[in-house]
PDB file of N, CA and C in Angstrom:
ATOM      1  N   UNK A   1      65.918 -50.523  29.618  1.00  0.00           N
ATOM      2  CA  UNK A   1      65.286 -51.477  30.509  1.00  0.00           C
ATOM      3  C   UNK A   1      63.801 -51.142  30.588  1.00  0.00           C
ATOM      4  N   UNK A   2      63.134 -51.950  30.781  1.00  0.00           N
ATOM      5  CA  UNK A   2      61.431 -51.920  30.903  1.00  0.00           C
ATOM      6  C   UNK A   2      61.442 -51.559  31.986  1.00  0.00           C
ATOM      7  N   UNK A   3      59.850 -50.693  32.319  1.00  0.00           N
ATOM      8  CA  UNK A   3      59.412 -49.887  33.494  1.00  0.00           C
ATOM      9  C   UNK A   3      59.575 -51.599  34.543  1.00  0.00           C
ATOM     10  N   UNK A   4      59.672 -51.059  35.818  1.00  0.00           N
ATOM     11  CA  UNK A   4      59.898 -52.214  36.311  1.00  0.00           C
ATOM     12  C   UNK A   4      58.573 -51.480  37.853  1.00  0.00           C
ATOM     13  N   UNK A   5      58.035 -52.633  38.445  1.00  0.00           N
ATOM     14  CA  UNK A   5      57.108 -51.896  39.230  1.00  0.00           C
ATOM     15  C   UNK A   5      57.637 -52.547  40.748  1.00  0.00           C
ATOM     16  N   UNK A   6      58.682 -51.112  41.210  1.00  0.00           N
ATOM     17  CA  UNK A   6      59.270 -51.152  42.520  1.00  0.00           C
ATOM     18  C   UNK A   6      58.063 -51.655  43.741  1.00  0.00           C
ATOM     19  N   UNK A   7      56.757 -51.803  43.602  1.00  0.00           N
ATOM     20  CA  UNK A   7      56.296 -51.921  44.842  1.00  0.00           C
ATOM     21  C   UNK A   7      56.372 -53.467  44.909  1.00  0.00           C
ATOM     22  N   UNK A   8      56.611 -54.164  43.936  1.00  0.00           N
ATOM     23  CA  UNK A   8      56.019 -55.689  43.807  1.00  0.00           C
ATOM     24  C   UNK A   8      57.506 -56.158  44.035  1.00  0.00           C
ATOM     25  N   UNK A   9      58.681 -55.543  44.251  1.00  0.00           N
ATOM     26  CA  UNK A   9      59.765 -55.939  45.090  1.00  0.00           C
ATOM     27  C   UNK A   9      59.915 -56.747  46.485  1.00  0.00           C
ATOM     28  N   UNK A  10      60.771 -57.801  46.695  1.00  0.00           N
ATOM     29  CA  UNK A  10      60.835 -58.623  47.899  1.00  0.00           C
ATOM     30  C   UNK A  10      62.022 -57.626  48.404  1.00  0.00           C
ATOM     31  N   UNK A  11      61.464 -56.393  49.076  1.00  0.00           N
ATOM     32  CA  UNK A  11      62.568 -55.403  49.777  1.00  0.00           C
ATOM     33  C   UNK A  11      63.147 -55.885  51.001  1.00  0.00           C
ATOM     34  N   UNK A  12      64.753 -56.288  51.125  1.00  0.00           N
ATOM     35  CA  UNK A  12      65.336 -56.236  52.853  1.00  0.00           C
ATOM     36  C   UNK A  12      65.906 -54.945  53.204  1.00  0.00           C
ATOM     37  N   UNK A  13      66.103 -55.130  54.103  1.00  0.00           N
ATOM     38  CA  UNK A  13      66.837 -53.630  55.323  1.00  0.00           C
ATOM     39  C   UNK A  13      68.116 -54.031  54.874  1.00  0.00           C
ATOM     40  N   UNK A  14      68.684 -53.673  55.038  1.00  0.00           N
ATOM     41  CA  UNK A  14      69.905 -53.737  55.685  1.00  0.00           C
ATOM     42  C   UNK A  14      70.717 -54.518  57.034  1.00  0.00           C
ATOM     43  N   UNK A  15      71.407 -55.524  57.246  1.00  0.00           N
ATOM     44  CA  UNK A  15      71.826 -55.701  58.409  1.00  0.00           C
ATOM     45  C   UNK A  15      72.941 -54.755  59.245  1.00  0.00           C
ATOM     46  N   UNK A  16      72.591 -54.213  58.573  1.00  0.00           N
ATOM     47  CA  UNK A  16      73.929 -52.686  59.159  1.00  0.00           C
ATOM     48  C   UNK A  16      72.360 -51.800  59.580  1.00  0.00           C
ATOM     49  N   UNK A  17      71.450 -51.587  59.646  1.00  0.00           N
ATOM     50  CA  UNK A  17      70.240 -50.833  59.679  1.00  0.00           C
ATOM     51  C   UNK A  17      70.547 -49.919  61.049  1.00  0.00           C
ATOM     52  N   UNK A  18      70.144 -49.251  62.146  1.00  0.00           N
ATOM     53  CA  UNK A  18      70.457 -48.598  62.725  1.00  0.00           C
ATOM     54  C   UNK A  18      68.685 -48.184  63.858  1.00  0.00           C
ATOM     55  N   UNK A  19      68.728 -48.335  65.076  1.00  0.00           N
ATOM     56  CA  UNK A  19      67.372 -48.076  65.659  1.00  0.00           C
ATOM     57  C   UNK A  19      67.147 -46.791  65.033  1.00  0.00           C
ATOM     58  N   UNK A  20      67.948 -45.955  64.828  1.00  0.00           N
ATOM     59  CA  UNK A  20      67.268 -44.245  64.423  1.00  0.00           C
ATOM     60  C   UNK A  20      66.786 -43.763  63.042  1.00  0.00           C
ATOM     61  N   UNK A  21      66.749 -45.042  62.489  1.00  0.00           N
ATOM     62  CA  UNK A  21      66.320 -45.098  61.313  1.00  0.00           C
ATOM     63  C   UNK A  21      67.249 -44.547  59.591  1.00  0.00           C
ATOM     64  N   UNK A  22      68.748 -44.346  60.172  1.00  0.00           N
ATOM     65  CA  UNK A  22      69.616 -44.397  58.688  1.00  0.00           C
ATOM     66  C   UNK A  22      69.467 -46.363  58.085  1.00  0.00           C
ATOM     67  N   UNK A  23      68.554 -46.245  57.361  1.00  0.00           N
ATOM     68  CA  UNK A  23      68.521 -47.690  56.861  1.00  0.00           C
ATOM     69  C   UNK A  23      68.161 -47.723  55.370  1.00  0.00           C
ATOM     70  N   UNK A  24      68.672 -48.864  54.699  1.00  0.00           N
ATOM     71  CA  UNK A  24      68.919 -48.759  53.416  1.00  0.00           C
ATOM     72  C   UNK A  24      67.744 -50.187  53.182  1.00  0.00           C
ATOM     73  N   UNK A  25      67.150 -50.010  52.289  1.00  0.00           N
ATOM     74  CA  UNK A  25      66.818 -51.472  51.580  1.00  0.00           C
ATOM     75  C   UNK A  25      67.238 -51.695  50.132  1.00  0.00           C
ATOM     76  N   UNK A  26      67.400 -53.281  50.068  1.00  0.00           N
ATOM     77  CA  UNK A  26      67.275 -53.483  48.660  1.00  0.00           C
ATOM     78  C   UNK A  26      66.175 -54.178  48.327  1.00  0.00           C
ATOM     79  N   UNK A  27      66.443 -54.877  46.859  1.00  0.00           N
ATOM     80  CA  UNK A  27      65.573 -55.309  46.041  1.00  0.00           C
ATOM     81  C   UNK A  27      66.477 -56.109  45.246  1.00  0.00           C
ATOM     82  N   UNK A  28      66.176 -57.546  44.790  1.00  0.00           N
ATOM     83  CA  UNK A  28      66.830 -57.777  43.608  1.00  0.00           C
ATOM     84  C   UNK A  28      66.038 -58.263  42.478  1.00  0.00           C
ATOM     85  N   UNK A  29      65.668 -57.487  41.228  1.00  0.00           N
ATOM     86  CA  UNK A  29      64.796 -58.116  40.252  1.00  0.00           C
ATOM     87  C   UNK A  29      66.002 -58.264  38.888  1.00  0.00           C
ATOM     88  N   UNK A  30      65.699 -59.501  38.287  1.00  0.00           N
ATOM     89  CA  UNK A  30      66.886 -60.311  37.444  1.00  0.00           C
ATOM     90  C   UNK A  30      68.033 -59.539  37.582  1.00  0.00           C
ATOM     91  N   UNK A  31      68.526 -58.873  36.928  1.00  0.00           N
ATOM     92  CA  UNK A  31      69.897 -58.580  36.238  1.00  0.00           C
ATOM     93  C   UNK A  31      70.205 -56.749  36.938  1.00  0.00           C
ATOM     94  N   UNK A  32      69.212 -56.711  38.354  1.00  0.00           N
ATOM     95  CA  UNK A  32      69.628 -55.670  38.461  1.00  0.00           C
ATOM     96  C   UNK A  32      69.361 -55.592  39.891  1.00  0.00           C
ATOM     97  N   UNK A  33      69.775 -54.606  40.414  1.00  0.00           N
ATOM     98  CA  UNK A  33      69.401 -54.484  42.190  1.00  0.00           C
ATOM     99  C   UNK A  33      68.943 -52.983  42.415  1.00  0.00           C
ATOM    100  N   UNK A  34      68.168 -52.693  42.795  1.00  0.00           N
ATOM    101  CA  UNK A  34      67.429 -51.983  43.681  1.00  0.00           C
ATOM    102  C   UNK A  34      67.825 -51.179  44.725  1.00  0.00           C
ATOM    103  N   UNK A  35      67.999 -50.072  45.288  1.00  0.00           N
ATOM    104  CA  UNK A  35      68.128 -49.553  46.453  1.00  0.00           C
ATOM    105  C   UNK A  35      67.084 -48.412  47.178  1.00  0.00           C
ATOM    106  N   UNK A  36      66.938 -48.513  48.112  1.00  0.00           N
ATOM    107  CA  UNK A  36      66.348 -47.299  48.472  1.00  0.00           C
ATOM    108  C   UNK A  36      66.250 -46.762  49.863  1.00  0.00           C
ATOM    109  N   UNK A  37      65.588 -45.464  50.376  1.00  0.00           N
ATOM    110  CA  UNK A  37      65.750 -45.344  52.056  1.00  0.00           C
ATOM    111  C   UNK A  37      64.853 -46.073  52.576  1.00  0.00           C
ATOM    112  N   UNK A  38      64.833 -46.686  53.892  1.00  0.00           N
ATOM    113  CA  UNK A  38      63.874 -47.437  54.437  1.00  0.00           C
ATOM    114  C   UNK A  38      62.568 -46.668  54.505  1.00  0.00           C
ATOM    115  N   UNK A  39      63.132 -44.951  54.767  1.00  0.00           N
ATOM    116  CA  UNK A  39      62.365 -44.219  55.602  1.00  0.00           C
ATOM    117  C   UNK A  39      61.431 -43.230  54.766  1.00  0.00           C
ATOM    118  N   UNK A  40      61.338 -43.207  53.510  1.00  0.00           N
ATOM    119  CA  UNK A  40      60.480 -43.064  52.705  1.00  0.00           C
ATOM    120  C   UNK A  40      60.745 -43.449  51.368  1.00  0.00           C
ATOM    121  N   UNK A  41      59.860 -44.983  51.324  1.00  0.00           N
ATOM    122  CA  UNK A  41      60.220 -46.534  50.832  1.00  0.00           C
ATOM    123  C   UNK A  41      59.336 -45.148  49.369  1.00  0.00           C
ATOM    124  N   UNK A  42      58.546 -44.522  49.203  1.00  0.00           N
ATOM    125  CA  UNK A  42      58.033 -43.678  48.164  1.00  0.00           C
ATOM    126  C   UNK A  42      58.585 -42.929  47.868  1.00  0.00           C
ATOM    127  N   UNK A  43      60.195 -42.857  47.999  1.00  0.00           N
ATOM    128  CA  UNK A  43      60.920 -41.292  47.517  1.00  0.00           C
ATOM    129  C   UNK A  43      61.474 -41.656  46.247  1.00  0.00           C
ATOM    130  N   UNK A  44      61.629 -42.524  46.023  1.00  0.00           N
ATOM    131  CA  UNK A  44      62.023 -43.043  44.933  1.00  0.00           C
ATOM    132  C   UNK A  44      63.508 -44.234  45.868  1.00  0.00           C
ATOM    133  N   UNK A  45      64.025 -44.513  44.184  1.00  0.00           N
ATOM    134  CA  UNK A  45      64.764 -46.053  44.289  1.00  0.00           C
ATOM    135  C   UNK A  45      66.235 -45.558  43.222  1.00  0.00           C
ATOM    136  N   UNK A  46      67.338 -46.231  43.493  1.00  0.00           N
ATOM    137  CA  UNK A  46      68.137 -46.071  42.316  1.00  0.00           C
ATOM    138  C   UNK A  46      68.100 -47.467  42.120  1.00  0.00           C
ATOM    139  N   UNK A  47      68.431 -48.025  40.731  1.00  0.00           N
ATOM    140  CA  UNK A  47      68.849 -49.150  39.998  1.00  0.00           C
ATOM    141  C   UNK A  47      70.297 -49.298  39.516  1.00  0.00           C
ATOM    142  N   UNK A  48      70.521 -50.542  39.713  1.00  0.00           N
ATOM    143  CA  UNK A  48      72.114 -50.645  39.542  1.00  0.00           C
ATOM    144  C   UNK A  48      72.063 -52.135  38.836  1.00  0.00           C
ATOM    145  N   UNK A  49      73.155 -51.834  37.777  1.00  0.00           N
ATOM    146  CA  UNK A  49      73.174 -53.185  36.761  1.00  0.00           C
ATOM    147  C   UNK A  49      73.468 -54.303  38.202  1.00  0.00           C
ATOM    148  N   UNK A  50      73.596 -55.783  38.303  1.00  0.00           N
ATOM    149  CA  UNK A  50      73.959 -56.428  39.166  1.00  0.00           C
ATOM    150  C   UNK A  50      75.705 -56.857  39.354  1.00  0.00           C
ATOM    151  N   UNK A  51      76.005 -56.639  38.351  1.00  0.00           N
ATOM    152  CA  UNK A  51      77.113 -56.560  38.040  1.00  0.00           C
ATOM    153  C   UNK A  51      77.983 -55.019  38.929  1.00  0.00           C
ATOM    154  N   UNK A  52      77.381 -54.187  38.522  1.00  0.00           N
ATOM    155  CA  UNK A  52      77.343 -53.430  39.333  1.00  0.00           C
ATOM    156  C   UNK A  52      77.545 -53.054  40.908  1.00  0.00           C
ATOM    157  N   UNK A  53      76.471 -53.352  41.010  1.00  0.00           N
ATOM    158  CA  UNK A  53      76.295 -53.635  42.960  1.00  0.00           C
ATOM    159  C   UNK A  53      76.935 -54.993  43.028  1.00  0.00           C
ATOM    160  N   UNK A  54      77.818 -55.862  42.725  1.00  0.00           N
ATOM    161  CA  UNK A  54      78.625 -56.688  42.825  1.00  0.00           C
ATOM    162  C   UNK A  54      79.861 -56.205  43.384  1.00  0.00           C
ATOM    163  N   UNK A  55      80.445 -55.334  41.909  1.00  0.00           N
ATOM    164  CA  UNK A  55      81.475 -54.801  42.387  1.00  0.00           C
ATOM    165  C   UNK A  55      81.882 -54.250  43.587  1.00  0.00           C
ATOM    166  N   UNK A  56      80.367 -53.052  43.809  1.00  0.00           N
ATOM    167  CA  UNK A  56      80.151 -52.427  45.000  1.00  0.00           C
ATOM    168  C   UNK A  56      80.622 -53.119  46.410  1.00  0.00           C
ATOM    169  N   UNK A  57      79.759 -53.631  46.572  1.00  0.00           N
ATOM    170  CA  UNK A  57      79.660 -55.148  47.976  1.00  0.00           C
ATOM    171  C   UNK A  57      80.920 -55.453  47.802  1.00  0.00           C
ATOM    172  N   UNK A  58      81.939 -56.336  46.916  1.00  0.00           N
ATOM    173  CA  UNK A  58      83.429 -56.528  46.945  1.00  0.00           C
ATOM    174  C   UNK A  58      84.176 -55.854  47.586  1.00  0.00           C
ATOM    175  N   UNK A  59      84.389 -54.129  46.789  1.00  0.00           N
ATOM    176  CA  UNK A  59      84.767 -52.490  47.417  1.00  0.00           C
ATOM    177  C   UNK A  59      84.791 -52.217  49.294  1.00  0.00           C
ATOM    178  N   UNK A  60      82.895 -52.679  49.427  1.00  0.00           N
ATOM    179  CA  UNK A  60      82.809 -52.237  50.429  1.00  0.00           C
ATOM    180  C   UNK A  60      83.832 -53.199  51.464  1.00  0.00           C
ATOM    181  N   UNK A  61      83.451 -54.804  51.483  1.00  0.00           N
ATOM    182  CA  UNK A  61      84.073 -55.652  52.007  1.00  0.00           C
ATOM    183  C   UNK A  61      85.185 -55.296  52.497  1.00  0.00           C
ATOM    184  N   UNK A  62      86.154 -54.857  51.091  1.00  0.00           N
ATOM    185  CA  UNK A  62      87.472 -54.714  50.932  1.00  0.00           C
ATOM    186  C   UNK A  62      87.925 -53.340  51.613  1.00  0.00           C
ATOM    187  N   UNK A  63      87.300 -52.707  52.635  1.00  0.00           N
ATOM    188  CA  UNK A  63      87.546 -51.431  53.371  1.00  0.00           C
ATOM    189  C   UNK A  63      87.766 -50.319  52.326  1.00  0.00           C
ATOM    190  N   UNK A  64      87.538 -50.434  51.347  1.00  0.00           N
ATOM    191  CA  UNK A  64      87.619 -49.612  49.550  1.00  0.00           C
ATOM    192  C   UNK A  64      86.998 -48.229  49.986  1.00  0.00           C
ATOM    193  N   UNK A  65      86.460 -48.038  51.403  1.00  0.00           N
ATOM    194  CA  UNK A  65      85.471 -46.524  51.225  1.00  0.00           C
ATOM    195  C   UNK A  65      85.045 -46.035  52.763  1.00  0.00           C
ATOM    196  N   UNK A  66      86.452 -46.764  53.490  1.00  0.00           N
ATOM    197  CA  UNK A  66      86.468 -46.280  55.012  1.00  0.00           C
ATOM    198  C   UNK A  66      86.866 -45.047  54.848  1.00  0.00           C
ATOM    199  N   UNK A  67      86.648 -44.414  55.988  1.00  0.00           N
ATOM    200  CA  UNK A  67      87.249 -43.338  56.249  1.00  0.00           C
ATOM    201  C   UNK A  67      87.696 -42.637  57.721  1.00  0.00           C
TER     202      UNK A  67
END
């Protein structure tokens, strides 16, 4: 995949986000999604095929990773 330049991302929070600051953002650029901590948006990012974080979101829905 080509360098991709995380700052020029349309980043959201999370609606699960939390006042104390455990908060997640994403990103979605074409064929892939983005993640990162809210709380130092410069620590870096992981990338996930979209297909991918598809599955994920399904999983989570599906109580796949309660505990």
């Amino acid at each position: 995949m080509a360098s991709l330049d995380m700052s020029s991302l349309d980043w959201r929070k999370s609606s699960r986000s939390t006042s104390y600051g455990n908060c997640v953002e994403v990103a979605f650029a074409g064929h892939a999604v983005a993640a990162r901590d809210s709380k130092d948006p410069d620590g870096g990012s992981v990338l996930f095929a979209a297909e991918t974080w598809t599955a994920f979101i399904r999983d989570l829905k599906a109580g796949r990773f309660d505990v």
